[in-house]
PDB file of N, CA and C in Angstrom:
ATOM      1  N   UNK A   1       0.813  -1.196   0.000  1.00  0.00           N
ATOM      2  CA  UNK A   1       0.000   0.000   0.000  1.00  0.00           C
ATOM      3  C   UNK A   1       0.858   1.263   0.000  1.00  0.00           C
ATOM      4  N   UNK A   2       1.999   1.098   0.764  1.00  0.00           N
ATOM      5  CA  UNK A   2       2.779   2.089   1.036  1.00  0.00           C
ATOM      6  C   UNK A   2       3.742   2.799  -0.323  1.00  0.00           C
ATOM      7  N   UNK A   3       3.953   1.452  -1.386  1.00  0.00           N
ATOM      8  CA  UNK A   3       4.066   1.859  -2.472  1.00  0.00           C
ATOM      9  C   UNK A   3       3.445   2.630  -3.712  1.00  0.00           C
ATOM     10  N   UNK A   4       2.255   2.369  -3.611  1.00  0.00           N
ATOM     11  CA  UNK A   4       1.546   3.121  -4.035  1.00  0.00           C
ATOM     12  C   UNK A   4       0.773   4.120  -3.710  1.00  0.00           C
ATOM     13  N   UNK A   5       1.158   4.572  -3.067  1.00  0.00           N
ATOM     14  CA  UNK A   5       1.247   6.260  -2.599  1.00  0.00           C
ATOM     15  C   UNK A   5       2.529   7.045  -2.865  1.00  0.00           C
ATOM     16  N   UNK A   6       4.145   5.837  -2.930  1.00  0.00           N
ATOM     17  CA  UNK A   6       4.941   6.548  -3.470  1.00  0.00           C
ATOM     18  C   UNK A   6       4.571   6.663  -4.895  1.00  0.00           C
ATOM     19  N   UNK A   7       4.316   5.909  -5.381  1.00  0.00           N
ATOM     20  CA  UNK A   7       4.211   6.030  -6.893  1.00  0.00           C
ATOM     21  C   UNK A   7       3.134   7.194  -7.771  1.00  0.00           C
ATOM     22  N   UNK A   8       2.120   7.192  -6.846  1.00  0.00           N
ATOM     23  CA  UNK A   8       1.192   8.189  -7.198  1.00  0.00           C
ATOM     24  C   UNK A   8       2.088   9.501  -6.294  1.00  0.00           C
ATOM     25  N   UNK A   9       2.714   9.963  -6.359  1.00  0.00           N
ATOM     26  CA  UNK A   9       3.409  11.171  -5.679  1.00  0.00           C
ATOM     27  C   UNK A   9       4.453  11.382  -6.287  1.00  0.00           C
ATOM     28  N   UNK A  10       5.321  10.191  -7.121  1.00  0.00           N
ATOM     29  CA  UNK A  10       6.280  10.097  -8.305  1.00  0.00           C
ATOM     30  C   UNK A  10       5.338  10.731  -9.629  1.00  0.00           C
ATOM     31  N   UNK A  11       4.316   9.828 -10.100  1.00  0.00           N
ATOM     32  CA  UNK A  11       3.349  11.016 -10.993  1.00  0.00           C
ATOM     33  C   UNK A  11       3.122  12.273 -10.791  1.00  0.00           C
ATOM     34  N   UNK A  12       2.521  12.632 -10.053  1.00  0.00           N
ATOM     35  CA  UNK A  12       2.355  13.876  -9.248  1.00  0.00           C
ATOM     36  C   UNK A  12       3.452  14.719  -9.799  1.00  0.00           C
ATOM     37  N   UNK A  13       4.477  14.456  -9.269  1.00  0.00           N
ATOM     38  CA  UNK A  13       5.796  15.271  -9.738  1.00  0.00           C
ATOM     39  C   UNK A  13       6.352  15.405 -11.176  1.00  0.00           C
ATOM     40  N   UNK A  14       6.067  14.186 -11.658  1.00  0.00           N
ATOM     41  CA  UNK A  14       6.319  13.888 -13.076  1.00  0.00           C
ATOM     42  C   UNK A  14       5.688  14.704 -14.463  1.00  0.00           C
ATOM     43  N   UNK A  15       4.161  14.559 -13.679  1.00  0.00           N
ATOM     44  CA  UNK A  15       3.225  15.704 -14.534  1.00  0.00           C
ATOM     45  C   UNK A  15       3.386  17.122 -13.965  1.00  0.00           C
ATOM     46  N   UNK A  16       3.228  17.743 -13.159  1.00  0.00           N
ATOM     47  CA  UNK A  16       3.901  19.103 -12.621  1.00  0.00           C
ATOM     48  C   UNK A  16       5.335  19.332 -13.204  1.00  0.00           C
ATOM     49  N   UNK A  17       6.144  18.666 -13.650  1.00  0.00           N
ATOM     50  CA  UNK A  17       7.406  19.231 -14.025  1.00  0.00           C
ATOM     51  C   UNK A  17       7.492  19.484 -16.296  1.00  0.00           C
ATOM     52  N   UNK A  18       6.411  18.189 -16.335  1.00  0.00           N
ATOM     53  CA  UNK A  18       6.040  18.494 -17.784  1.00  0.00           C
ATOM     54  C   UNK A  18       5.084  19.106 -17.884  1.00  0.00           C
ATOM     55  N   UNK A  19       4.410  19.907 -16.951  1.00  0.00           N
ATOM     56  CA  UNK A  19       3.184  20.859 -17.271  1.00  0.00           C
ATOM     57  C   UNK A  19       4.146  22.309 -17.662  1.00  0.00           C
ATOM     58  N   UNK A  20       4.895  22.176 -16.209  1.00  0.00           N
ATOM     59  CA  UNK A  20       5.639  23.899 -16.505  1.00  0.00           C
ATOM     60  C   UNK A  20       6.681  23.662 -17.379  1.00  0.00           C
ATOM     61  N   UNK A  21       7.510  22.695 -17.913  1.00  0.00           N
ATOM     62  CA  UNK A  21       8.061  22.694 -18.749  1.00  0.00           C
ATOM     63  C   UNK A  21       7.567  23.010 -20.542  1.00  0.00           C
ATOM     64  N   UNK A  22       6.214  22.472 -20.540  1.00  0.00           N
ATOM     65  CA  UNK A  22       6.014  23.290 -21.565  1.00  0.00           C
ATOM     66  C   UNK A  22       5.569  24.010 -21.892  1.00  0.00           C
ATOM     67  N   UNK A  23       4.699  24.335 -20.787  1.00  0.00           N
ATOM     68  CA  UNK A  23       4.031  25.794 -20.517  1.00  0.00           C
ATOM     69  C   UNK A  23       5.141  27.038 -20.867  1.00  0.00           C
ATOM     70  N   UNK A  24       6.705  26.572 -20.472  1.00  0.00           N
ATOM     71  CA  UNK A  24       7.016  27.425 -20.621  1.00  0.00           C
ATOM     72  C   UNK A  24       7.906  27.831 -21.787  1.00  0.00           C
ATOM     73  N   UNK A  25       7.874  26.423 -22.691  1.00  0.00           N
ATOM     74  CA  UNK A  25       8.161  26.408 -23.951  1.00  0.00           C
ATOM     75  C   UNK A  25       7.426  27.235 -24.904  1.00  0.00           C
ATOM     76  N   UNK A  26       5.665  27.137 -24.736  1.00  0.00           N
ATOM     77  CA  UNK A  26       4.901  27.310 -25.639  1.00  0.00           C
ATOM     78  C   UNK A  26       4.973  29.090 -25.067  1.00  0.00           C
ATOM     79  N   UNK A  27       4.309  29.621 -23.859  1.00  0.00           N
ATOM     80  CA  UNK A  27       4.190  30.332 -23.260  1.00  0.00           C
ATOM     81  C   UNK A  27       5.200  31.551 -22.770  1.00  0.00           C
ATOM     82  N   UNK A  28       6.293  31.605 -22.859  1.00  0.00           N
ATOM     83  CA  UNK A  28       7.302  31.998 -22.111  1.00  0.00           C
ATOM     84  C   UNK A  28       6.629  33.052 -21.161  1.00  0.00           C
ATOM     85  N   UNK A  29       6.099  34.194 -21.727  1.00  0.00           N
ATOM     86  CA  UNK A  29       5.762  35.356 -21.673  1.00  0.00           C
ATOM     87  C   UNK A  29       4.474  35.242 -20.400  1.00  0.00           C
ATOM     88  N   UNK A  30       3.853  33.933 -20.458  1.00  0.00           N
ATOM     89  CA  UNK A  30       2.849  34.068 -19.818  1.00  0.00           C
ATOM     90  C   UNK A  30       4.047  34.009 -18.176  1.00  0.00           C
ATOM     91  N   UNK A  31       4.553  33.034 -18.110  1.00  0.00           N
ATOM     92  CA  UNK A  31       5.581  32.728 -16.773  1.00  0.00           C
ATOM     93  C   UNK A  31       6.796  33.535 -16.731  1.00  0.00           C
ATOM     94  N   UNK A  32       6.660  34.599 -17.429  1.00  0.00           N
ATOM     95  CA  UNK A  32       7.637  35.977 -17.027  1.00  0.00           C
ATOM     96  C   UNK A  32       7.771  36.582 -15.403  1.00  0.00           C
ATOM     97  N   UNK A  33       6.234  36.849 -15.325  1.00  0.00           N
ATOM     98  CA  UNK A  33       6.316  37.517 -14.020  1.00  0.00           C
ATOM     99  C   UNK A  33       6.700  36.048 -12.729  1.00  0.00           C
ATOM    100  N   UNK A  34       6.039  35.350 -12.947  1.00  0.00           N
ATOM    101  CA  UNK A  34       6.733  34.125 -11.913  1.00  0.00           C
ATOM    102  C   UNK A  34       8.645  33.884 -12.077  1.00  0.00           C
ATOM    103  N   UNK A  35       8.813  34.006 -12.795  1.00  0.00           N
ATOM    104  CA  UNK A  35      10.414  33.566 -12.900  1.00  0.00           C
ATOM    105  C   UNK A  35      10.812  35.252 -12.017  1.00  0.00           C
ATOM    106  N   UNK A  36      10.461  36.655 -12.587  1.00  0.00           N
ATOM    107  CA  UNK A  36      11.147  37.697 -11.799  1.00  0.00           C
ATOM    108  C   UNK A  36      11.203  37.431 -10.613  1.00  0.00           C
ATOM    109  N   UNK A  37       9.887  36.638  -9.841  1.00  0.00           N
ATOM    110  CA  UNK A  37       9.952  36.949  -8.172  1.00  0.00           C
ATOM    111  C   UNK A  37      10.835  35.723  -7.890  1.00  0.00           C
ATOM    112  N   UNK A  38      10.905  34.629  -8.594  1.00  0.00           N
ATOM    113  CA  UNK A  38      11.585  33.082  -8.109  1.00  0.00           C
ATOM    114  C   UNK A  38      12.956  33.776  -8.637  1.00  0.00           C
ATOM    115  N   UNK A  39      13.723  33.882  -9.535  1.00  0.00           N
ATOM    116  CA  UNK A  39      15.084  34.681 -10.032  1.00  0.00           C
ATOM    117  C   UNK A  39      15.427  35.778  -9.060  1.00  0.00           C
ATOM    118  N   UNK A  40      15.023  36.581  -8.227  1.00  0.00           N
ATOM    119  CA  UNK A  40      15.047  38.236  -7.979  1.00  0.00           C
ATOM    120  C   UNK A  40      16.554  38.593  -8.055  1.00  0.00           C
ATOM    121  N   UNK A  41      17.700  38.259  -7.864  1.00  0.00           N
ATOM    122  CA  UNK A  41      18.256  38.838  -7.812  1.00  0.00           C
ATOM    123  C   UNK A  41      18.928  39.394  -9.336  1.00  0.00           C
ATOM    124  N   UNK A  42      18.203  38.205 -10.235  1.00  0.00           N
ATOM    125  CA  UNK A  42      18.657  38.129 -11.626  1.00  0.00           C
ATOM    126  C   UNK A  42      17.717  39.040 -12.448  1.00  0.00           C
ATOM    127  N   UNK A  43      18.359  38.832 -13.540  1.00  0.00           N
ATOM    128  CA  UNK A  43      17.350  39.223 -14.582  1.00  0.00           C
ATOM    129  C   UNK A  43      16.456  37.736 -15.107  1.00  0.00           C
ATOM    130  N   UNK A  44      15.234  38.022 -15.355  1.00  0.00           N
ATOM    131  CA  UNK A  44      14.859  36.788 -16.166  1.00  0.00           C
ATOM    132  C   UNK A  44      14.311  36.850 -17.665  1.00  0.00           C
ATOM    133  N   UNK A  45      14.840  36.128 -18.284  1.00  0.00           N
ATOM    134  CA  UNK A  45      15.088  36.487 -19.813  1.00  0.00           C
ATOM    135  C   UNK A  45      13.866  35.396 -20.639  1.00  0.00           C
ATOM    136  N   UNK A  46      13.615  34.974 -21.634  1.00  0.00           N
ATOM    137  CA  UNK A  46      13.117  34.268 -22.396  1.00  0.00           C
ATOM    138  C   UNK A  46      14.102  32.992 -22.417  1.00  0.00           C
ATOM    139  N   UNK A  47      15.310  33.295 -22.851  1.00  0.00           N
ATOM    140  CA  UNK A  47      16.677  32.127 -22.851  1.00  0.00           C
ATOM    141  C   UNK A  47      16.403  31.482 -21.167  1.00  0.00           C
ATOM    142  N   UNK A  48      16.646  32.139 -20.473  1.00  0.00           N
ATOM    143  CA  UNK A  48      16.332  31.123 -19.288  1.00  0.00           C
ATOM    144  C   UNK A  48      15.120  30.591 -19.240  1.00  0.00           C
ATOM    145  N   UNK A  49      13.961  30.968 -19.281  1.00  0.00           N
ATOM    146  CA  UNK A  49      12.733  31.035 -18.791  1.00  0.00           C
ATOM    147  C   UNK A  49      12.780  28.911 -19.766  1.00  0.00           C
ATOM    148  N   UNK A  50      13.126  28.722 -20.960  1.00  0.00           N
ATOM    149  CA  UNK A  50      13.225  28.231 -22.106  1.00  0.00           C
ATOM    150  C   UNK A  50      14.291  27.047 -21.613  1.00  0.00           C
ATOM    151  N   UNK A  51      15.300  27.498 -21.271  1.00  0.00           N
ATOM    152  CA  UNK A  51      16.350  26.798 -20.759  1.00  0.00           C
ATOM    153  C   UNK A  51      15.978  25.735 -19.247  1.00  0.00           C
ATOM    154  N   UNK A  52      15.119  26.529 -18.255  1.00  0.00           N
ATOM    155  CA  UNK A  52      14.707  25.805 -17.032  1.00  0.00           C
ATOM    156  C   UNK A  52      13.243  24.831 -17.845  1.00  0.00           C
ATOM    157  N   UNK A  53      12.744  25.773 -18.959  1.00  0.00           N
ATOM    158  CA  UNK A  53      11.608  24.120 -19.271  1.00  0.00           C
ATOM    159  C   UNK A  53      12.220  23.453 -19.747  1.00  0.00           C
ATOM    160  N   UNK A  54      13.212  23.376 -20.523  1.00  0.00           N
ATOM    161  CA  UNK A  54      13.881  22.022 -21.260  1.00  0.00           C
ATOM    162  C   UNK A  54      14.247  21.124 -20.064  1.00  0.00           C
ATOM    163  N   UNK A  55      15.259  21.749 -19.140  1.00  0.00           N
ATOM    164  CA  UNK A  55      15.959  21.069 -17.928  1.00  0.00           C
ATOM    165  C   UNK A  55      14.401  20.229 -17.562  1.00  0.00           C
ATOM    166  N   UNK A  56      13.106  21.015 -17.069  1.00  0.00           N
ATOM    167  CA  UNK A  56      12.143  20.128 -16.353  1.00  0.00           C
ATOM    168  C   UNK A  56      11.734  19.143 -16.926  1.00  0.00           C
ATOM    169  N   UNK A  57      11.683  19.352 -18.266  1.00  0.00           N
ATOM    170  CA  UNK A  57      10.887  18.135 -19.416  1.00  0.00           C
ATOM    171  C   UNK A  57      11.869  16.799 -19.100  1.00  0.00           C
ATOM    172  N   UNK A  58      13.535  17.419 -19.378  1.00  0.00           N
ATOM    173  CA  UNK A  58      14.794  16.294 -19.096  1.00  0.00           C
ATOM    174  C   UNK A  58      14.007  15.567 -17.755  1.00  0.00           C
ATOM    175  N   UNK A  59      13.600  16.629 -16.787  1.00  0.00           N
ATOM    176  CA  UNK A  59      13.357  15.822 -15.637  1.00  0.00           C
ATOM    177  C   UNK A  59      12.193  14.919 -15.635  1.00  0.00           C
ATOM    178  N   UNK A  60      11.548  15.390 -16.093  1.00  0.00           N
ATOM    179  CA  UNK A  60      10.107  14.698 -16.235  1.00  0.00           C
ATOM    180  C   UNK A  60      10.432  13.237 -16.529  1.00  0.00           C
ATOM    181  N   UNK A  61      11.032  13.302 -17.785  1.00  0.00           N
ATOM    182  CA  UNK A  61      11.440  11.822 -17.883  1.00  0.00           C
ATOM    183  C   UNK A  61      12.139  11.238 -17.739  1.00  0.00           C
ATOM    184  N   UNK A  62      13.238  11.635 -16.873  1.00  0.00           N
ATOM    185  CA  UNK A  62      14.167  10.828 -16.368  1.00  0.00           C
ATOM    186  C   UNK A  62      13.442  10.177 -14.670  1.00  0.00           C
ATOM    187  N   UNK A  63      12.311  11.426 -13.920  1.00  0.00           N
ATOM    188  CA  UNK A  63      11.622  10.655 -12.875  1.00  0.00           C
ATOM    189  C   UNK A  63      10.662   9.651 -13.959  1.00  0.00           C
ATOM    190  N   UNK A  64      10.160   9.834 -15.181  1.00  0.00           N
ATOM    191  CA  UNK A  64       9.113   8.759 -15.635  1.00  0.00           C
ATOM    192  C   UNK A  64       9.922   7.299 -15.999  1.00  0.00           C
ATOM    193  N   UNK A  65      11.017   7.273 -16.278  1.00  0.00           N
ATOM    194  CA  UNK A  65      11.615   6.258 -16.826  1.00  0.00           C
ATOM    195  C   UNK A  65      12.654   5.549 -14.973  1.00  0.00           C
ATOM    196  N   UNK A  66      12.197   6.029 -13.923  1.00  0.00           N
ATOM    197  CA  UNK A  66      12.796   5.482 -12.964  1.00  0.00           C
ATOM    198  C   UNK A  66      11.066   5.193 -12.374  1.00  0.00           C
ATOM    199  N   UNK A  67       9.836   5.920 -12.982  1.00  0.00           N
ATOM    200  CA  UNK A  67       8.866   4.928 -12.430  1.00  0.00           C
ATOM    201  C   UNK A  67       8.475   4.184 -13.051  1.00  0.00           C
ATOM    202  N   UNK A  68       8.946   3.980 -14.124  1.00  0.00           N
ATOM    203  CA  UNK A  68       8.837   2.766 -14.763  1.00  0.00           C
ATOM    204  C   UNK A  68       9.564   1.442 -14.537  1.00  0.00           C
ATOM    205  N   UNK A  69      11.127   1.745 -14.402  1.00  0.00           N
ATOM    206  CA  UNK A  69      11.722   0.525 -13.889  1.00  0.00           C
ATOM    207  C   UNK A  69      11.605  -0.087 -12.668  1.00  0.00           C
ATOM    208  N   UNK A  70      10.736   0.888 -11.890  1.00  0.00           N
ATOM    209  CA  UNK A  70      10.766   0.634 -10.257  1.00  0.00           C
ATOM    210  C   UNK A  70      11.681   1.037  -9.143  1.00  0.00           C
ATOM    211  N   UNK A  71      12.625   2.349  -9.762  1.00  0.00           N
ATOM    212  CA  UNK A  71      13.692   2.730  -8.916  1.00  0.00           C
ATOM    213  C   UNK A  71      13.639   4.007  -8.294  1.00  0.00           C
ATOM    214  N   UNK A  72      12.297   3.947  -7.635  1.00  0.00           N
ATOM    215  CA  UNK A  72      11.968   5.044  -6.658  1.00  0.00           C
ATOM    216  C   UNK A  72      11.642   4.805  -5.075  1.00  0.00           C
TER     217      UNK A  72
END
């Protein structure tokens, strides 16, 4: 039982990281003002904004392909 609550919480994360990942592919502009207050000390650009969804998508499936093999 206890596993499957990890596993549904491995999804969880999996879809949240490919939601904003391409949200912020397609979107940039819409997740502008969220990156200024999460960045503050930076500037936040389109190149980053672009650069952190690719990194999340990478993540997305590198957590989907470890819940797939069972190594969570």
């Amino acid at each position: 039982m206890i596993a499957n609550v990890n596993s549904l919480g491995l999804c969880f994360v999996v879809q949240m990281c490919l939601i904003f990942g391409l949200a912020g592919l397609l979107w940039p502009e819409k997740l502008m003002p969220v990156f200024e207050i999460l960045m503050f000390p930076w500037v936040a650009s389109y190149r980053s904004i672009r650069g952190h969804s690719i990194v999340a998508i990478g993540l997305s499936l590198v957590l989907f392909v470890a819940l797939l093999t069972g190594h969570h």
